[in-house]
Protein backbone atom coordinates (compact mmCIF):
# COMPACT_ATOMS: atom_id res chain seq x y z
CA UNK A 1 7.01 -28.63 7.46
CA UNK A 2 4.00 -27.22 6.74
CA UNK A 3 3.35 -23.58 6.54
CA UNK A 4 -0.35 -21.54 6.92
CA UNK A 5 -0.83 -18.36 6.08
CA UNK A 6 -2.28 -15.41 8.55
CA UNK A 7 -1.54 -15.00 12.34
CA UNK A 8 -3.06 -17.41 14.82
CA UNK A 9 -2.61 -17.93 18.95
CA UNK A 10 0.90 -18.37 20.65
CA UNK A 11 0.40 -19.63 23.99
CA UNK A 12 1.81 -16.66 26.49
CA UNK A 13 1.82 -13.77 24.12
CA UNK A 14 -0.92 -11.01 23.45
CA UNK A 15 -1.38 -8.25 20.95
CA UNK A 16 -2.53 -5.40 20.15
CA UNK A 17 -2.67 -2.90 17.08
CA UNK A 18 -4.30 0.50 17.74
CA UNK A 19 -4.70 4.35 16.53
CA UNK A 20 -2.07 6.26 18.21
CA UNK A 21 -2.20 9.57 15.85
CA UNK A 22 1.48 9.34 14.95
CA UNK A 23 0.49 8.66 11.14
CA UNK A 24 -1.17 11.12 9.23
CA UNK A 25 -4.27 9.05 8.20
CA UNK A 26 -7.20 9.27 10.48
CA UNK A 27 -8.41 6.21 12.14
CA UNK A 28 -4.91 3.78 10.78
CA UNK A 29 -3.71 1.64 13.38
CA UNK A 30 0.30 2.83 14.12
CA UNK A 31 1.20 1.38 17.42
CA UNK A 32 1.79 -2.23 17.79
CA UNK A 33 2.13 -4.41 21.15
CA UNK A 34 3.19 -7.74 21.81
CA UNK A 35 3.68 -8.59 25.45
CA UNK A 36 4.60 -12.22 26.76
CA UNK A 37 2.76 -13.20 29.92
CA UNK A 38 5.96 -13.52 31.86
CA UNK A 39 9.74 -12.41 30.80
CA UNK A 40 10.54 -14.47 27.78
CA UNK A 41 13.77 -15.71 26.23
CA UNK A 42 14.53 -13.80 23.03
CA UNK A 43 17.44 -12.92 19.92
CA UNK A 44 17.44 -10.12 17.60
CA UNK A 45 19.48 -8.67 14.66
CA UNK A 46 19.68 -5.67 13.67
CA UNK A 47 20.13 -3.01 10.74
CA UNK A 48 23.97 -3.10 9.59
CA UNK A 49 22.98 0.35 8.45
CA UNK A 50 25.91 2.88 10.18
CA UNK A 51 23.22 5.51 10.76
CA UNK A 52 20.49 3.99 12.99
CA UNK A 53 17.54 5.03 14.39
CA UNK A 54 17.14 5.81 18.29
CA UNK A 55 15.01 2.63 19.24
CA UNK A 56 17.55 0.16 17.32
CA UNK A 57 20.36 1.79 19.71
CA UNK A 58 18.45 0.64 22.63
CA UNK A 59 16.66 -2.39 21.44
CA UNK A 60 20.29 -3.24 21.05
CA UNK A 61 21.34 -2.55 24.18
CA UNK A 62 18.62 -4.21 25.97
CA UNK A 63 18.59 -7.52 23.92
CA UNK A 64 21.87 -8.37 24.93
CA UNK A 65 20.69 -10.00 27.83
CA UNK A 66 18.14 -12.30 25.68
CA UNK A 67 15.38 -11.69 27.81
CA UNK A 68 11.90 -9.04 26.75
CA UNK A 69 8.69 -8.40 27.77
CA UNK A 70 7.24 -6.48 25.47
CA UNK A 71 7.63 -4.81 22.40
CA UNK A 72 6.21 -1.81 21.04
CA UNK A 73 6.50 -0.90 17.46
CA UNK A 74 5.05 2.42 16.53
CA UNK A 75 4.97 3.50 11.88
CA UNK A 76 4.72 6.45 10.99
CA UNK A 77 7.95 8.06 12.11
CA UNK A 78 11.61 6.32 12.23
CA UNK A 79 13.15 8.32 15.04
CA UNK A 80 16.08 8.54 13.65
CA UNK A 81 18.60 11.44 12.62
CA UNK A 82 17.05 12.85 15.57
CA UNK A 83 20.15 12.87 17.97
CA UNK A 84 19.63 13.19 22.07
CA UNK A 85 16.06 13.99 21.93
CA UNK A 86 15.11 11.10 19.68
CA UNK A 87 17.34 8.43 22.16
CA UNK A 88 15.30 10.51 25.07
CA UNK A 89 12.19 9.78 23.17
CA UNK A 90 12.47 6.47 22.65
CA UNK A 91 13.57 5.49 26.39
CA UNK A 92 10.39 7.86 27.26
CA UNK A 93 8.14 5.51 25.02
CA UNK A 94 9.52 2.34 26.88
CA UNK A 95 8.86 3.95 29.76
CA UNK A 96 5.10 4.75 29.37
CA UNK A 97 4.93 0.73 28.05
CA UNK A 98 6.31 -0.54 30.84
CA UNK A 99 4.34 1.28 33.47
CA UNK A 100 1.00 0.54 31.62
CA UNK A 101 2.10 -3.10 32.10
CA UNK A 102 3.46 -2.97 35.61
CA UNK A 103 7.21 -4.59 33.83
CA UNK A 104 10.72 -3.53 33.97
CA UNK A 105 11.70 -0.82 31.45
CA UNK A 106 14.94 -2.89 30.64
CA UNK A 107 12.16 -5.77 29.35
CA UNK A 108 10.41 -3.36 26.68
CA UNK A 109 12.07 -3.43 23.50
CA UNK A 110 11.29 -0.29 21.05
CA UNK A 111 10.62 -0.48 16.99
CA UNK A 112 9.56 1.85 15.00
CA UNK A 113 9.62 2.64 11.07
CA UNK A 114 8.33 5.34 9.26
CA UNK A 115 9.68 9.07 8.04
CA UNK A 116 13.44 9.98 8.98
CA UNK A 117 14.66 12.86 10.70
CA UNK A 118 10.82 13.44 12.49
CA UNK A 119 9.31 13.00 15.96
CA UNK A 120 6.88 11.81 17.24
CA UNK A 121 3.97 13.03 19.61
CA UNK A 122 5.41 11.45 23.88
CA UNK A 123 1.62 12.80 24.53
CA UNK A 124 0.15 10.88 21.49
CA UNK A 125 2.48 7.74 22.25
CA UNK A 126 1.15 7.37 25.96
CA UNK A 127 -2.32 7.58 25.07
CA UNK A 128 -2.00 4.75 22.27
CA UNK A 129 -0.07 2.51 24.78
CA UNK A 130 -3.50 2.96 27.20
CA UNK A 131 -5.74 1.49 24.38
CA UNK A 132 -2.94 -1.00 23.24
CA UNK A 133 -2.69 -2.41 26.60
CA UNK A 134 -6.90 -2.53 26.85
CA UNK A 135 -6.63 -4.22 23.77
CA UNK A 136 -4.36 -7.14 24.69
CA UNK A 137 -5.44 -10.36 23.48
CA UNK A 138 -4.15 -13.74 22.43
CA UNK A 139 -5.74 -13.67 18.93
CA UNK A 140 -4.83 -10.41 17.82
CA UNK A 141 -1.54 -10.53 16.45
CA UNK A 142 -3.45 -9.67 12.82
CA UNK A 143 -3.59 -6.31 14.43
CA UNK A 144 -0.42 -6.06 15.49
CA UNK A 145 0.46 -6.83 12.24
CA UNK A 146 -1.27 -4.24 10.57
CA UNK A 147 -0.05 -1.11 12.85
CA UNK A 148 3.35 -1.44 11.56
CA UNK A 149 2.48 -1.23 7.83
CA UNK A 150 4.32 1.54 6.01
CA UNK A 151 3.87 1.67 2.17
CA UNK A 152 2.75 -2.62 2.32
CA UNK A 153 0.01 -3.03 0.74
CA UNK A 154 -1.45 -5.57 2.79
CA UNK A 155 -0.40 -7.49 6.18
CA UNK A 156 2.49 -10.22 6.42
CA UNK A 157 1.65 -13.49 8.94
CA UNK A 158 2.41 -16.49 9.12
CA UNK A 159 2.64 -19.77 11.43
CA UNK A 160 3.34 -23.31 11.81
CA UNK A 161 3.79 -26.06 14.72
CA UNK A 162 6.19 -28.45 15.03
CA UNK A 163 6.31 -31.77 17.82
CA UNK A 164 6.62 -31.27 20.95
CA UNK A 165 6.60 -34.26 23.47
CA UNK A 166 3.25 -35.69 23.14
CA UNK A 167 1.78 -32.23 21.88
CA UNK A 168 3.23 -29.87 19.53
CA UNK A 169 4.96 -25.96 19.44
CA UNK A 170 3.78 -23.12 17.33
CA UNK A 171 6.22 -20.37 15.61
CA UNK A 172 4.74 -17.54 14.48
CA UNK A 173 5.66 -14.45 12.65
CA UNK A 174 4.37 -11.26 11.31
CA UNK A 175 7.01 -8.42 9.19
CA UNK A 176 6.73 -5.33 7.40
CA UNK A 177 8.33 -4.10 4.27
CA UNK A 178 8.04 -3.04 0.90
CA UNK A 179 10.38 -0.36 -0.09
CA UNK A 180 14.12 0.19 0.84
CA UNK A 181 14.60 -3.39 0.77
CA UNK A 182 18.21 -4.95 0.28
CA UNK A 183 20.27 -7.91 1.31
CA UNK A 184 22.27 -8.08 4.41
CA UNK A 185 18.81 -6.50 6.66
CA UNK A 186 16.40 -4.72 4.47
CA UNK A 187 13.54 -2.39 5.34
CA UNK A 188 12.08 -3.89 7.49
CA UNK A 189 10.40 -5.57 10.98
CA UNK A 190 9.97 -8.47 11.64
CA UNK A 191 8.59 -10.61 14.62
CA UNK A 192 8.90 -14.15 15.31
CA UNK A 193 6.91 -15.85 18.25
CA UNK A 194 6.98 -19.50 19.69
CA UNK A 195 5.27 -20.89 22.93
CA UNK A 196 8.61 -23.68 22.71
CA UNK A 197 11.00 -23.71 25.83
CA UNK A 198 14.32 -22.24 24.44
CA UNK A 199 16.66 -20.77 25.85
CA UNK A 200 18.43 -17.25 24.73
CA UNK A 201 21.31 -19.11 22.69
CA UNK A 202 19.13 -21.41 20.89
CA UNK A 203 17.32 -18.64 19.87
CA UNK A 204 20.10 -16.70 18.62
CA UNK A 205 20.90 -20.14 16.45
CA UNK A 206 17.81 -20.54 15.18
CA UNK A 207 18.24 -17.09 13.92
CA UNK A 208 21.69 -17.13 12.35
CA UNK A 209 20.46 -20.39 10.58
CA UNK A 210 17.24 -18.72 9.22
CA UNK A 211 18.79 -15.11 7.91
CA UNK A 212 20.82 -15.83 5.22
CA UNK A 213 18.11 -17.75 3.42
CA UNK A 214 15.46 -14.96 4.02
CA UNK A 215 15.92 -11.82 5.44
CA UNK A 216 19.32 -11.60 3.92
CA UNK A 217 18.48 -12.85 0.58
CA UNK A 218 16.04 -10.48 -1.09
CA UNK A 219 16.11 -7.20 -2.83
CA UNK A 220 13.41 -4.73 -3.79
CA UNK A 221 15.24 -1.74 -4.59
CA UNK A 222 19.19 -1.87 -3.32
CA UNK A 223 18.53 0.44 -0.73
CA UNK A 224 19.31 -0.36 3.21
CA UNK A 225 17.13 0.74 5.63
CA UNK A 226 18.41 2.68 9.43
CA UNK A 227 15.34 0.72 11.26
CA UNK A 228 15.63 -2.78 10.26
CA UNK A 229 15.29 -5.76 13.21
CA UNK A 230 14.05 -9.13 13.19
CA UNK A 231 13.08 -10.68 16.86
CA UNK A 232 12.59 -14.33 18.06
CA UNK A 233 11.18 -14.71 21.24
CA UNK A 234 10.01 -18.01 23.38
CA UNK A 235 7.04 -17.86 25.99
CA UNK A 236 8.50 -22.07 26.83
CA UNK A 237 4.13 -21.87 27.36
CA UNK A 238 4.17 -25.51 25.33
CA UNK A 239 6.56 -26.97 28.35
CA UNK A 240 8.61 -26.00 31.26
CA UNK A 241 11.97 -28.32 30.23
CA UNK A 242 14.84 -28.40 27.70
CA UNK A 243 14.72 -28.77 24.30
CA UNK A 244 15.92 -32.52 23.18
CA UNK A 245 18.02 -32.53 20.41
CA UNK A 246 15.52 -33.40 17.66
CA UNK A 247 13.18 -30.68 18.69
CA UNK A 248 15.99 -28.00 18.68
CA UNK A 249 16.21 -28.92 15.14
CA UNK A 250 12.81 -29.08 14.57
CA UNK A 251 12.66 -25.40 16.09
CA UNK A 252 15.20 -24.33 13.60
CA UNK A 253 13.00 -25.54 10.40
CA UNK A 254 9.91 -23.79 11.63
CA UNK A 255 12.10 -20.47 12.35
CA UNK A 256 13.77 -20.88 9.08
CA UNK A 257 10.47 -21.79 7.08
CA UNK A 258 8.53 -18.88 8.83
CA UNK A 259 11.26 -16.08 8.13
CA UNK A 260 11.80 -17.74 4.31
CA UNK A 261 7.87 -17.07 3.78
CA UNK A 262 7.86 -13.67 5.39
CA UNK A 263 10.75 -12.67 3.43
CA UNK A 264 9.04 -13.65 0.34
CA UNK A 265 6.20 -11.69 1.29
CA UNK A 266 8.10 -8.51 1.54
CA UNK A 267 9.45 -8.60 -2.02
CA UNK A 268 6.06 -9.95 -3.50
CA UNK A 269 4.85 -6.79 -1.44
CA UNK A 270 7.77 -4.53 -3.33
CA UNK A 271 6.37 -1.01 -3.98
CA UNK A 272 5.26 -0.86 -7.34
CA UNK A 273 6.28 -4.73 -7.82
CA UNK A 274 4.22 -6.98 -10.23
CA UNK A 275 6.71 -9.39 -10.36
CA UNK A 276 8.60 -12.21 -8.21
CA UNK A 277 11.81 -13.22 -9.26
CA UNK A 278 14.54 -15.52 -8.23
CA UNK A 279 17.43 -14.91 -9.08
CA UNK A 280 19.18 -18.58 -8.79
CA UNK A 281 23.50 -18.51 -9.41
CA UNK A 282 25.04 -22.07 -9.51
CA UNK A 283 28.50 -22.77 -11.32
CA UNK A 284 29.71 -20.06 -9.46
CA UNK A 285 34.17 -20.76 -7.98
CA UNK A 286 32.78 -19.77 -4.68
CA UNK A 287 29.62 -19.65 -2.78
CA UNK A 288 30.79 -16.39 -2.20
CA UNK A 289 30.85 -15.44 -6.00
CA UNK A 290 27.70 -16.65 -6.76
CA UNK A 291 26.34 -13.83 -4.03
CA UNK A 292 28.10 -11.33 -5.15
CA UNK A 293 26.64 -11.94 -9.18
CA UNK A 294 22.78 -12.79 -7.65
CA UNK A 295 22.74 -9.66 -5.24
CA UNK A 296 23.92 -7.37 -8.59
CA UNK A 297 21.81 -9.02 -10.80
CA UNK A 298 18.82 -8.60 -7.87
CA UNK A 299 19.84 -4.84 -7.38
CA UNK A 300 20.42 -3.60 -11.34
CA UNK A 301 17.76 -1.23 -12.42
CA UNK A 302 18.23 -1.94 -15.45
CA UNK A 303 17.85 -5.23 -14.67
CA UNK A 304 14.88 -5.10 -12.68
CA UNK A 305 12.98 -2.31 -15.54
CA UNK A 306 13.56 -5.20 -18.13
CA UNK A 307 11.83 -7.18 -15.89
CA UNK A 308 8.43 -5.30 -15.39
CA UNK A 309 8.38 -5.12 -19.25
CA UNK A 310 8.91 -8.71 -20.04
CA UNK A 311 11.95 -7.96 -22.07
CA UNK A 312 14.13 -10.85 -21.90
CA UNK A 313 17.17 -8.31 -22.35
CA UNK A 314 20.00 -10.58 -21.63
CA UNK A 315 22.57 -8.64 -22.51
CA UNK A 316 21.62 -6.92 -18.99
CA UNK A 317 21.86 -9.49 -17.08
CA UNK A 318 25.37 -10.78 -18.36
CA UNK A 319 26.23 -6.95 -17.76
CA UNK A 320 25.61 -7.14 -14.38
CA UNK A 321 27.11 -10.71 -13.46
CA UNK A 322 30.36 -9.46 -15.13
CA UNK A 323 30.52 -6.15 -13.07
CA UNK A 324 29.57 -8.17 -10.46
CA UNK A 325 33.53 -8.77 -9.03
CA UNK A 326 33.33 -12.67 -9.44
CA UNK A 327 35.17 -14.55 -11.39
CA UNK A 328 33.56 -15.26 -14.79
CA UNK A 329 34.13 -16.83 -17.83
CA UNK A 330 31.90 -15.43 -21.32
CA UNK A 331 32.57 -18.69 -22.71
CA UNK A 332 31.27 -20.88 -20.03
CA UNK A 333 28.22 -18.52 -18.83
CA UNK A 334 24.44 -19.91 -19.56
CA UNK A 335 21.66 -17.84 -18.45
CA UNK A 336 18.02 -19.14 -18.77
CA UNK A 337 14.99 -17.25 -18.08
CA UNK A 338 11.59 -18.68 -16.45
CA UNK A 339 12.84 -22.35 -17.77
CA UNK A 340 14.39 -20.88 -21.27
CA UNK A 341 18.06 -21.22 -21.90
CA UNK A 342 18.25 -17.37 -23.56
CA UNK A 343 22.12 -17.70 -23.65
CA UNK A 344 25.16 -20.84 -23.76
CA UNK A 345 28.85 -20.51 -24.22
CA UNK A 346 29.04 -17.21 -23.81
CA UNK A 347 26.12 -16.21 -27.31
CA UNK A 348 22.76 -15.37 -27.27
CA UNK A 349 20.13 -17.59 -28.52
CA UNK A 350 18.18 -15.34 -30.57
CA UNK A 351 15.66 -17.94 -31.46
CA UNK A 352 14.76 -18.30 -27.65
CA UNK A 353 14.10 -14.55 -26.93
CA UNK A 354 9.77 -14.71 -27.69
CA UNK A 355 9.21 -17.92 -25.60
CA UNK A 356 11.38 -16.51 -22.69
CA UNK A 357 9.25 -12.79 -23.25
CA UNK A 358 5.97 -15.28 -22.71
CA UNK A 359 7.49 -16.77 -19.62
CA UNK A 360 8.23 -13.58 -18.10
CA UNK A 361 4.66 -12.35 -18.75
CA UNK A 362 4.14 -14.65 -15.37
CA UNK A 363 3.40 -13.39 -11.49
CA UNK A 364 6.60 -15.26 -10.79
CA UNK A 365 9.69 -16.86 -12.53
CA UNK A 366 13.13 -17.60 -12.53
CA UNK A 367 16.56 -16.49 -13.69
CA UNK A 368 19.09 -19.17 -14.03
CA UNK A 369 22.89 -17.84 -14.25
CA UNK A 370 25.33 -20.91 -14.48
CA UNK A 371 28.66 -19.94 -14.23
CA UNK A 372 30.74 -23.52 -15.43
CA UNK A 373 33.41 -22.74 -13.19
CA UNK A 374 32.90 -24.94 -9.82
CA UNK A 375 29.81 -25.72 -7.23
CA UNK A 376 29.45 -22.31 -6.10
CA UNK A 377 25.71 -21.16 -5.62
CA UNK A 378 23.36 -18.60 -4.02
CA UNK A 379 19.56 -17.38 -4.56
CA UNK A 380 18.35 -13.99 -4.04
CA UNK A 381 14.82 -12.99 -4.55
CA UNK A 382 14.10 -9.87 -6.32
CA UNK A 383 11.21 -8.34 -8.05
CA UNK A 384 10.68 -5.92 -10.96
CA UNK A 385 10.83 -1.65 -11.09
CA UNK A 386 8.07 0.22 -12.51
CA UNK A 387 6.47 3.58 -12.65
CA UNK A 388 4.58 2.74 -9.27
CA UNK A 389 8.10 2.63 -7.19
CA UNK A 390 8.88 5.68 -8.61
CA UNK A 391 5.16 7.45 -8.16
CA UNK A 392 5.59 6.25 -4.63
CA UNK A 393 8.88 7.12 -3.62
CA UNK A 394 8.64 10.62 -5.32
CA UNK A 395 5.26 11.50 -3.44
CA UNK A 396 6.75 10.03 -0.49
CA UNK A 397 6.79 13.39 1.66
CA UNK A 398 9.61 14.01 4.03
């Protein structure tokens, strides 16, 4: 399926990005606004974070009935560790979308990311919903996409169409994230739109099929995030009928191949990143092994360090696979690095060490664990650590 890069028009949706004054930086778009031209059919997943922020309490709540609206997305604060008064705020914010709209409050779902433990401005809010909802249009979901930016560098979109009948579907999707980013969720917000007719629990498939390949297979920095969703909503703009069978499936590539492209965004995006890895385990006993050795080798700082200096340490990487919990033999572990078998039967191969450093001197590259112990495999994408995560996330103010 082919995938384009950048936002484009979803038949029954509008957007909007505008300056609502809840970050700090004059003039930055912060409050983002999708709205469908009629209720639409939707699925979302959220943070599996413990503590979670106000709107993911209520998005929550109101997506159990698969059906939205609208949804607002504000950066700049989290609204969360803010007890009553940030639930209060949140169900205030919906409130002020929905009547600028003229839709049911129970249709608005609430994002937001930014500082924890902060509020925001209810005054400052309303007034950015009045331009966001002057500011509606099809072709703006490139604004939209900016307004929920955090420490990204740059704006994550992407789309593709699939058959329809005798015309075709679109699935869109834009997503922030660059720091806090782990498996299982990660720092993030993402949006997925499509002018297909599906209903609520095809949705919610297309979802669960598309997560554990994206969303819940990268890493920037370990680090779970309280604010994290991903949404898939339907306008059923391309036709009023039931999926068929082949175009369910269909549906369920372009979800998966939009959320795989977004999710490699985010980690290409990493603060302070130069480098995208994937981290590929085969070999592994169990499928389940060979997550548990790619999400520590993904997540180990010392790891990811050797990585940003091209140091084809392997001894690190064997470190982490064998502190990983799975079951591993030294003897029957190969690792390879951007194509370059560094280490076989359990010894390093010395003479390999200065074409693997040349390898990793590359935007992007590989690291190959192979266990020898059964069919077991999993990928994780990861990226390297440097001085600019740590710049960042020590100036970061709170």
């Amino acid at each position: 399926m082919e995938l384009f890069a950048g936002p484009c028009v979803v038949p029954g949706f509008r957007f909007a990005g505008v300056h609502a004054g809840i970050k700090n930086k004059a003039g930055a778009r912060d409050l983002g606004l999708g709205v469908a031209d009629a209720p639409a059919s939707a699925a979302a997943v959220f943070t599996t974070n413990r503590v979670k922020a106000a709107p993911v309490v209520l998005a929550g709540e109101r997506m159990r009935a698969g059906r939205l609206q609208a949804i607002a997305a504000n950066s700049g604060c989290a609204n969360c560790l803010t007890g009553r008064a940030g639930l209060a705020l949140a169900r205030a914010s919906c409130q002020a979308v929905a009547a600028g709209l003229k839709v049911a409050p129970a249709l608005v779902l609430p994002c937001s990311t930014g500082i924890i433990g902060h509020l925001y401005s209810l005054s400052a809010y309303r007034a950015g919903v009045e331009r966001a909802v002057r500011a509606l249009r099809p072709d703006a979901m490139g604004d939209f996409a900016e307004a929920i930016m955090t420490t990204d560098t740059r704006p994550k979109a992407v789309h593709c169409r699939f058959p329809l009948g005798r015309g075709a579907a679109t699935v869109a999707g834009i997503a922030k994230g660059a720091g806090m980013i782990a498996p299982a969720m990660a720092t993030m917000l993402a949006f997925i739109v499509t002018d297909a007719p599906a209903a609520p629990a095809e949705l919610r498939s297309a979802l669960g099929a598309a997560l554990p390949g994206s969303f819940h297979a990268i890493s920037v920095d370990g680090d779970m995030s309280t604010n994290d969703c991903v949404v898939l909503a339907a306008s059923a703009a391309a036709a009023r009928r039931p999926l068929q069978a082949r175009e369910r499936r269909l549906l369920d590539e372009a979800v998966a191949c939009v959320a795989r492209a977004l999710a490699r965004e985010i980690v290409r995006d990493g603060e302070g990143a130069t480098k995208l890895v994937e981290i590929v385990v085969k070999g592994a006993a169990s499928r389940a092994d060979a997550l548990r050795v790619a999400r520590k080798v993904a997540n180990s700082p010392l790891v990811k360090t050797a990585f940003y200096g091209c140091d084809p340490n392997v001894g690190r990487i064997a470190a982490a696979a064998g502190a990983s919990g799975a079951r591993l033999d030294p003897r029957r572990l190969a690792i390879s690095l951007g194509g370059v078998k560094v280490a076989a039967h359990g010894a390093l191969r010395l003479s390999a060490l200065s074409a693997a450093a040349t390898k990793m001197r590359a935007p992007e590259f590989a690291v190959e664990i192979d266990l020898g112990l059964g069919r077991g495999e999993a990928r994780m994408l990861s990226c390297d650590l440097s001085a600019g995560y740590v710049r960042i996330n020590a100036e970061y103010p709170t």
